[in-house]
C-alpha atoms as a PDB file:
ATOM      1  CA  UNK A   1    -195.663 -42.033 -31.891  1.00  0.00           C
ATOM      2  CA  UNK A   2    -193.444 -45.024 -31.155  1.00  0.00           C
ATOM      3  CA  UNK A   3    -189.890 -45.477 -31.116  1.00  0.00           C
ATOM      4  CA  UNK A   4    -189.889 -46.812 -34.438  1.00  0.00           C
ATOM      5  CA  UNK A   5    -191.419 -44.333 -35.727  1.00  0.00           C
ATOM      6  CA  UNK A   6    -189.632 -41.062 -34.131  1.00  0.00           C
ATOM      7  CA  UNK A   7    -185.884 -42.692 -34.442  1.00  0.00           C
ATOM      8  CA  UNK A   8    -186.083 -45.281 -37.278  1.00  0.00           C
ATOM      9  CA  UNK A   9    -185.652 -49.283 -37.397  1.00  0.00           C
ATOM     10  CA  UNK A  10    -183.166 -50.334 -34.545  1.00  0.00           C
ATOM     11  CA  UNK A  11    -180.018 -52.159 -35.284  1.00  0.00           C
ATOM     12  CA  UNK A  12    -178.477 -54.924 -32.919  1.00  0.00           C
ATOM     13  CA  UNK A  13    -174.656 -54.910 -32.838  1.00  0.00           C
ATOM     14  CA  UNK A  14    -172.055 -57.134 -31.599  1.00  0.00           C
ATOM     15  CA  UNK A  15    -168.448 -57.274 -30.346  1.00  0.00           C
ATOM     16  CA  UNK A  16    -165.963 -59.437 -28.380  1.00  0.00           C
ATOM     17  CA  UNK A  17    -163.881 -57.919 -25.302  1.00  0.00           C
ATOM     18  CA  UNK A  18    -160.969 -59.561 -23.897  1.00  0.00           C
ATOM     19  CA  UNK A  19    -161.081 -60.253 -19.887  1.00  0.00           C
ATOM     20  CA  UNK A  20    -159.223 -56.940 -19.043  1.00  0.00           C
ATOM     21  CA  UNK A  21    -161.625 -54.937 -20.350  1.00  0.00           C
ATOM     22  CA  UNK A  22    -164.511 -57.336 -19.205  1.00  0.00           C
ATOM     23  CA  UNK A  23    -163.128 -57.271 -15.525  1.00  0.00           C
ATOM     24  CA  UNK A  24    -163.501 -53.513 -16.098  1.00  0.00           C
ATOM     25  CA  UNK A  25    -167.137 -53.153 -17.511  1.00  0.00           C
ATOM     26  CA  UNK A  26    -167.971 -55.293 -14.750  1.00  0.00           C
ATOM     27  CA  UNK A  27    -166.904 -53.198 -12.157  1.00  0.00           C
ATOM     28  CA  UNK A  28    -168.008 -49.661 -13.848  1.00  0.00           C
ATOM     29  CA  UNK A  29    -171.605 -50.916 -14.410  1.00  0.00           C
ATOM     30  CA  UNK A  30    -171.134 -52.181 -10.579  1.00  0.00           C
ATOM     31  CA  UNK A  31    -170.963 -48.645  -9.593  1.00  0.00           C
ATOM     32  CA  UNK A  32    -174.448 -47.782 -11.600  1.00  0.00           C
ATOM     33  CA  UNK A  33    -176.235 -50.603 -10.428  1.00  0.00           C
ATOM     34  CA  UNK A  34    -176.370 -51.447 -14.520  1.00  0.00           C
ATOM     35  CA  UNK A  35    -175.957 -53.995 -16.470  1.00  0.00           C
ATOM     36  CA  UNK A  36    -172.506 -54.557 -17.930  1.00  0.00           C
ATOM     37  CA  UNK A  37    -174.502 -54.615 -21.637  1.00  0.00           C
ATOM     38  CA  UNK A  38    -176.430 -51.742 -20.458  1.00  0.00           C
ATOM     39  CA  UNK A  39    -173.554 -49.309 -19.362  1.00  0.00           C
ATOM     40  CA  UNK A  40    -171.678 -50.176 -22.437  1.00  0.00           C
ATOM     41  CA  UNK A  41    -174.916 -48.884 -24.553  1.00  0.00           C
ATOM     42  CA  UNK A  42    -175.072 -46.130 -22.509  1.00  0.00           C
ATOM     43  CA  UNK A  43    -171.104 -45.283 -22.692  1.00  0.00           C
ATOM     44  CA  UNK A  44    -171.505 -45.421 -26.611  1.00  0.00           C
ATOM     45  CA  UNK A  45    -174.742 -43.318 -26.704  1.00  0.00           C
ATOM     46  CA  UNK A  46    -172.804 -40.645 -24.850  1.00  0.00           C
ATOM     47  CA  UNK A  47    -169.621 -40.427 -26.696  1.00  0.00           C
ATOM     48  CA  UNK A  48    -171.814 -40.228 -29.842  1.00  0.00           C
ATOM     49  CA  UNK A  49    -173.857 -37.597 -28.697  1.00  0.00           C
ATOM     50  CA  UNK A  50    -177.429 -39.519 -28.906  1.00  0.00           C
ATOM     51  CA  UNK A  51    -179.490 -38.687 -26.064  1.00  0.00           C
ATOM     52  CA  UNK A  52    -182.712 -38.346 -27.375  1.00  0.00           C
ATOM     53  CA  UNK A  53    -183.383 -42.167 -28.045  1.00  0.00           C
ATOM     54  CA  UNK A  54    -183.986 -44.383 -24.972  1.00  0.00           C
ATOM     55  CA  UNK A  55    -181.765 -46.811 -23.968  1.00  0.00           C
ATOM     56  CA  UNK A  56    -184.000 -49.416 -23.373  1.00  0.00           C
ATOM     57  CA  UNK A  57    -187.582 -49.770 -23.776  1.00  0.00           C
ATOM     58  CA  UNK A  58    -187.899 -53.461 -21.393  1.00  0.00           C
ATOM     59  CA  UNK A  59    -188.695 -53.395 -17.497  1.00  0.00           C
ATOM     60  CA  UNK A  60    -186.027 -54.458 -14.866  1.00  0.00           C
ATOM     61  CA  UNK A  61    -187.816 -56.373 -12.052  1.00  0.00           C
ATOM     62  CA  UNK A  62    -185.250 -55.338  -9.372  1.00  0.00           C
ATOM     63  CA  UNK A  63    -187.105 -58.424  -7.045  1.00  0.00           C
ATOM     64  CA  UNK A  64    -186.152 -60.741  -9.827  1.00  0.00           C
ATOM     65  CA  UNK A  65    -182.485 -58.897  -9.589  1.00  0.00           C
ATOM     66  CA  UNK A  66    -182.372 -58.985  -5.819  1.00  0.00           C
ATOM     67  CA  UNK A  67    -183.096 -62.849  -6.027  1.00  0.00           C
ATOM     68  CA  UNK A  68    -180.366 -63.952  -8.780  1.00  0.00           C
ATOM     69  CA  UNK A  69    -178.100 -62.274  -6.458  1.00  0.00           C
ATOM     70  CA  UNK A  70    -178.876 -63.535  -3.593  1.00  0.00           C
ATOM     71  CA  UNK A  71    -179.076 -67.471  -5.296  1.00  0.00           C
ATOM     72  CA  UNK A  72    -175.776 -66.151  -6.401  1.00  0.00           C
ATOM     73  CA  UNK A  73    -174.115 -65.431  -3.170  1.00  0.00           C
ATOM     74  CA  UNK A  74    -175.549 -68.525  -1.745  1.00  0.00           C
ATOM     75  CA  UNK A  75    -173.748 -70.487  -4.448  1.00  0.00           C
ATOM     76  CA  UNK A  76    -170.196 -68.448  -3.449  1.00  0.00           C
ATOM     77  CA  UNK A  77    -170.568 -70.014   0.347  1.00  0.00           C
ATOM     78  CA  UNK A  78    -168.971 -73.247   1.345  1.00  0.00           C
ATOM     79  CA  UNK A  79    -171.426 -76.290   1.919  1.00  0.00           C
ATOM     80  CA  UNK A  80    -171.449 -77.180   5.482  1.00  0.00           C
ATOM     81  CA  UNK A  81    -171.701 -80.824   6.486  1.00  0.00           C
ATOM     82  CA  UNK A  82    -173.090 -82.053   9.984  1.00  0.00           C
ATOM     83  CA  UNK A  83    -171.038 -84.981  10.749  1.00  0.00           C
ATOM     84  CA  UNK A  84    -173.636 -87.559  12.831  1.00  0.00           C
ATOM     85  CA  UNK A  85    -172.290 -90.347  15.031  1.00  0.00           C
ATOM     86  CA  UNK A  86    -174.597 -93.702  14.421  1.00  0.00           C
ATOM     87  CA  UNK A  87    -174.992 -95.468  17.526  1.00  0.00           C
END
C-alpha cells in the first residue's frame, strides 16, 4: 500500500517568516542535523498529533551534505594572495 493510498493525496503549503524567527529555525534544525524545512514539518506534525504519516519519503545523501558544507566553509575563508617579486 503506498502513501497515497494509506493517508490520502498530499498537500504542499506555504508561508513567509520574518528573520527572527528564521535565525531561530536555523539554529533549532542545527541541533537535529535537519533541515530548517524539515524541522518545521516535523514541529507541525507534532503539535498536531500526526505521527503515523512519514515526514518525508526522498533520500538525504549525507556525502552530498558533507560536500555543500564543506564548499560552504571554503567560501567563508579569506582568499590568500602570494605576493611574487619579478626580477
Amino acid at each position: 500500500m503506498s502513501v497515497g493510498e494509506k493517508h490520502g493525496k498530499r498537500r504542499q503549503i506555504t508561508f513567509r517568516i520574518g528573520p527572527i524567527c528564521e535565525d531561530r529555525l536555523r539554529r533549532a534544525a542545527a541541533l537535529f542535523n535537519m533541515k530548517p524545512t524539515d524541522y518545521a514539518k516535523a514541529i507541525i506534525y507534532k503539535d498536531l498529533g500526526v505521527f503515523e504519516e512519514p515526514l518525508d519519503q526522498r533520500r538525504r545523501s549525507w556525502k552530498q551534505h558533507e560536500r555543500k558544507q564543506q564548499f560552504e566553509e571554503e567560501e567563508e575563508q579569506p582568499l590568500e594572495i602570494e605576493k611574487h617579486e619579478d626580477f
